[in-house]
Protein backbone atom coordinates (compact mmCIF):
# COMPACT_ATOMS: atom_id res chain seq x y z
CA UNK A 1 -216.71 -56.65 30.67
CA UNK A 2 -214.87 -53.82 29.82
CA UNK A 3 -213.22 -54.03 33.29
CA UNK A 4 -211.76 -57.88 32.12
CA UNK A 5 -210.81 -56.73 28.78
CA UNK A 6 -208.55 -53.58 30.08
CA UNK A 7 -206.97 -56.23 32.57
CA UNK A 8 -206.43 -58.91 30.19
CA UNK A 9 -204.66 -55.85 27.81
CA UNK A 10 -202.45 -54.79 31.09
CA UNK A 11 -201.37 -58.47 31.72
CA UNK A 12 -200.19 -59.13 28.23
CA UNK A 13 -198.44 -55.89 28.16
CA UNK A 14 -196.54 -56.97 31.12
CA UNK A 15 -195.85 -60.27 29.82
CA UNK A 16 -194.71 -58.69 26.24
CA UNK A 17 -192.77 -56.29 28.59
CA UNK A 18 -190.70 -58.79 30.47
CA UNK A 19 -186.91 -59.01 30.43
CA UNK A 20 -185.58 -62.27 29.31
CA UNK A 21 -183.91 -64.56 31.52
CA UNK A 22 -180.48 -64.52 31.97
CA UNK A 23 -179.32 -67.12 29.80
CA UNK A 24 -181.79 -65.45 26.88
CA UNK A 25 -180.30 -61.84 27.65
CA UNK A 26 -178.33 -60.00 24.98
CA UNK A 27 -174.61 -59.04 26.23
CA UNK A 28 -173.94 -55.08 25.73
CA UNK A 29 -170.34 -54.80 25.39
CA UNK A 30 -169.69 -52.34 22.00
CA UNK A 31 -167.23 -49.96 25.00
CA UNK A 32 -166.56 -50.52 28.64
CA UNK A 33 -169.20 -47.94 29.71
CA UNK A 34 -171.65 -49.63 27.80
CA UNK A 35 -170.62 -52.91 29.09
CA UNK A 36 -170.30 -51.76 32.95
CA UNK A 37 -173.58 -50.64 32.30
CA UNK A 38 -174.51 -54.00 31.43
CA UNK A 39 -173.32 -55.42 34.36
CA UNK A 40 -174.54 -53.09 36.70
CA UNK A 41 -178.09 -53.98 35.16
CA UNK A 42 -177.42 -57.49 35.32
CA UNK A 43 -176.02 -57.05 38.81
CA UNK A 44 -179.86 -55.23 39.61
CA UNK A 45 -181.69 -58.19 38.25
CA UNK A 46 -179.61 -61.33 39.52
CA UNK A 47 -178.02 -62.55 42.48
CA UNK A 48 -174.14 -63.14 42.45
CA UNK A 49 -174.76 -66.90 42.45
CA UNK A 50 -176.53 -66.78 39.57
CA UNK A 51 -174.22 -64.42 37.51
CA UNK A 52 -171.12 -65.94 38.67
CA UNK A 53 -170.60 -68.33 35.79
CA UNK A 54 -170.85 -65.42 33.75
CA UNK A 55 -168.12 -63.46 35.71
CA UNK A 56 -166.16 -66.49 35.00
CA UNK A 57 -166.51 -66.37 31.62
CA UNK A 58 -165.38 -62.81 30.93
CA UNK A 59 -162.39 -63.25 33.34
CA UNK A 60 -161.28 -66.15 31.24
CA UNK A 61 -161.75 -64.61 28.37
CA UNK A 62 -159.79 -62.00 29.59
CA UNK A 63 -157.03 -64.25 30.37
CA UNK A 64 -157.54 -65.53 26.92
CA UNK A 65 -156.32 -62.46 25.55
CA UNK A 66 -152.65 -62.76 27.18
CA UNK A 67 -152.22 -66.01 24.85
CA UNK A 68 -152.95 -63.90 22.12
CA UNK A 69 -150.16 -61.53 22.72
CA UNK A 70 -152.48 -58.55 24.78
CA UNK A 71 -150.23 -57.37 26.96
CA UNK A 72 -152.65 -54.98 28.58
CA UNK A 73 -155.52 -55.12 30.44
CA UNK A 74 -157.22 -52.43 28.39
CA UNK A 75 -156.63 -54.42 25.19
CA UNK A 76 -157.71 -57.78 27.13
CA UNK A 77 -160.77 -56.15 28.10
CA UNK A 78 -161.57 -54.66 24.73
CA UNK A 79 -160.53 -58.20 22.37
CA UNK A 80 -163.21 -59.52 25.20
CA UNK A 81 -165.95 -56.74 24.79
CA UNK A 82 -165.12 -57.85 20.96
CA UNK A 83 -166.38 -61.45 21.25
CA UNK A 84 -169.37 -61.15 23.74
CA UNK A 85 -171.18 -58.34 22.54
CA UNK A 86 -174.51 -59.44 20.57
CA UNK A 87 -174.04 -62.76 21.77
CA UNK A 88 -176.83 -64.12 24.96
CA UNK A 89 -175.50 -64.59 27.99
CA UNK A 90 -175.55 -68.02 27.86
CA UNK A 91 -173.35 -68.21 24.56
CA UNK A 92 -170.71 -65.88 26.18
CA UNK A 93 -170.67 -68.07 29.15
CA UNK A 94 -169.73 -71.23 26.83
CA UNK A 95 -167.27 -69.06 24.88
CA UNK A 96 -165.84 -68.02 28.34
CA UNK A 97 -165.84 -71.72 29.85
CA UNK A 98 -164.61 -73.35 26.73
CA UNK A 99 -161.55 -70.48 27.26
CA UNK A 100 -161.39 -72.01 30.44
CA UNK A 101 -161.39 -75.47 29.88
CA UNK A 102 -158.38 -74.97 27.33
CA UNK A 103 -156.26 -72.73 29.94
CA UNK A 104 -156.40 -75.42 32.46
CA UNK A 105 -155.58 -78.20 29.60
CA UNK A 106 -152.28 -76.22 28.99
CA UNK A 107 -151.53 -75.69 32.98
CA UNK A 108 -151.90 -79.61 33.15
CA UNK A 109 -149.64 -80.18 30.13
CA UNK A 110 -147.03 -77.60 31.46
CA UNK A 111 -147.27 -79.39 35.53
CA UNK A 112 -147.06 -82.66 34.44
CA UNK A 113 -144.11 -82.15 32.46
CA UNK A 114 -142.81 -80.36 35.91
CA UNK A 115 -143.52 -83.56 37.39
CA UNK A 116 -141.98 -85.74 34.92
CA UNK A 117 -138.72 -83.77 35.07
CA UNK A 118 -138.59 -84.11 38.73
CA UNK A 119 -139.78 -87.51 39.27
CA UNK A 120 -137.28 -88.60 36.73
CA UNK A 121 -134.72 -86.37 39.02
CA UNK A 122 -135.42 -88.49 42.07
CA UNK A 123 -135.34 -91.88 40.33
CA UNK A 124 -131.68 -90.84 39.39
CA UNK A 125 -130.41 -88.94 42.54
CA UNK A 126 -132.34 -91.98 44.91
CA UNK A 127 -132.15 -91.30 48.46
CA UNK A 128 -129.40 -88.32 48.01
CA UNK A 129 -132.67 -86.44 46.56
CA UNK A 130 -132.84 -83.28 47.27
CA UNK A 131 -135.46 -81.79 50.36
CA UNK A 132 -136.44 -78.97 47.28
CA UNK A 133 -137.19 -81.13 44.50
CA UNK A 134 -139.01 -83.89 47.02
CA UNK A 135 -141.29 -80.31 47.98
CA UNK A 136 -141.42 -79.26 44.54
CA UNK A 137 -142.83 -83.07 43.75
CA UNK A 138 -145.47 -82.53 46.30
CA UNK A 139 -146.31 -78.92 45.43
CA UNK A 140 -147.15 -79.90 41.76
CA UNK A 141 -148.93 -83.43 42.87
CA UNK A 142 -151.24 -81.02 44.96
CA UNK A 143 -150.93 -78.39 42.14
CA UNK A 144 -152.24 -80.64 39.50
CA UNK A 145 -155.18 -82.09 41.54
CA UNK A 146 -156.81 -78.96 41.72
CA UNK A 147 -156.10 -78.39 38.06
CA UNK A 148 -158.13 -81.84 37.58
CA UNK A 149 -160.87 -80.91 39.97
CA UNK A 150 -161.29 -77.32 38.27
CA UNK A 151 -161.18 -79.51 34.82
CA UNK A 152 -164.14 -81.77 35.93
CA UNK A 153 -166.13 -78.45 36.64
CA UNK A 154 -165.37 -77.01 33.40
CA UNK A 155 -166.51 -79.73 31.39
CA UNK A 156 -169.71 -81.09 33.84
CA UNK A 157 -170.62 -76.92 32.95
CA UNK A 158 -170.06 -76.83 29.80
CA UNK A 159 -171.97 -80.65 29.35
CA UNK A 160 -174.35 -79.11 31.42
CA UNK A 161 -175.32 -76.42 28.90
CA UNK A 162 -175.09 -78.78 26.18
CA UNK A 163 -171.85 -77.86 24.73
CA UNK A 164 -170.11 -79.96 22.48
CA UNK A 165 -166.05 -80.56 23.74
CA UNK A 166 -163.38 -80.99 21.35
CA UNK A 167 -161.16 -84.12 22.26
């Protein structure tokens, strides 16, 4: 009896001892050597499939920072440590994607405008057309088909994890 009761105590211990799933787990970011440490830990625990969402997010919220002005990749990293630290993984990873989403939103806006200045080029130049703008056409066509497909992964992600996405 005393033999079940000291197992039963070593099983709960180990179940009150277990580290949360990803999603659940706390971000550590307060400096970079707290946050490498983080990552290094996460790194120990989870495959690279299953963390690279989560590298996704903190590169895009890295990019993030240049359209607020950061011109360097210290202060990028550290207006990113800024926002992710407390939060789970998972809500870092919709922060990050939602960065994402909006990045490729504004590349779309600023190719299709590309496009529209070019196209409209063609229409008036007609078959004199230059070989550079009829490249340039094609270049952004592909361009903004990737943008697209990389837009339709964003949002089936960020659907995916329930996230709400502003219109």
């Amino acid at each position: 009896m005393t033999r079940h009761v000291f197992a039963l105590l070593c099983l709960v211990g180990l179940c009150s001892c277990a580290r949360p799933a990803l999603p659940d787990t706390p971000v550590r970011a307060g400096d970079e050597p707290e946050f490498a440490a983080f990552r290094a830990e996460l790194g120990s625990r989870f495959s690279p499939a299953e963390l690279s969402a989560f590298d996704t997010a903190i590169q895009e919220l890295q990019l993030a920072g240049m359209d607020q002005g950061l011109a360097s990749s210290a202060d990028r990293a550290a207006a990113m440590r800024r926002q992710v630290h407390g939060l789970t993984v998972r809500a870092a990873e919709i922060l990050g994607w939602q960065a994402r989403r909006t990045r490729i939103l504004g590349e779309i806006a600023q190719m299709s405008a590309t496009l529209e200045r070019d196209l409209q080029t063609r229409e008036r130049q007609g078959a004199g057309t230059s070989l550079t703008v009829t490249n340039r056409i094609q270049n952004v066509q592909d361009i903004l088909a990737r943008l697209r497909g990389d837009l339709a992964e964003a949002e089936q992600q960020l659907s995916a994890w329930g996230a709400m996405l502003p219109h």
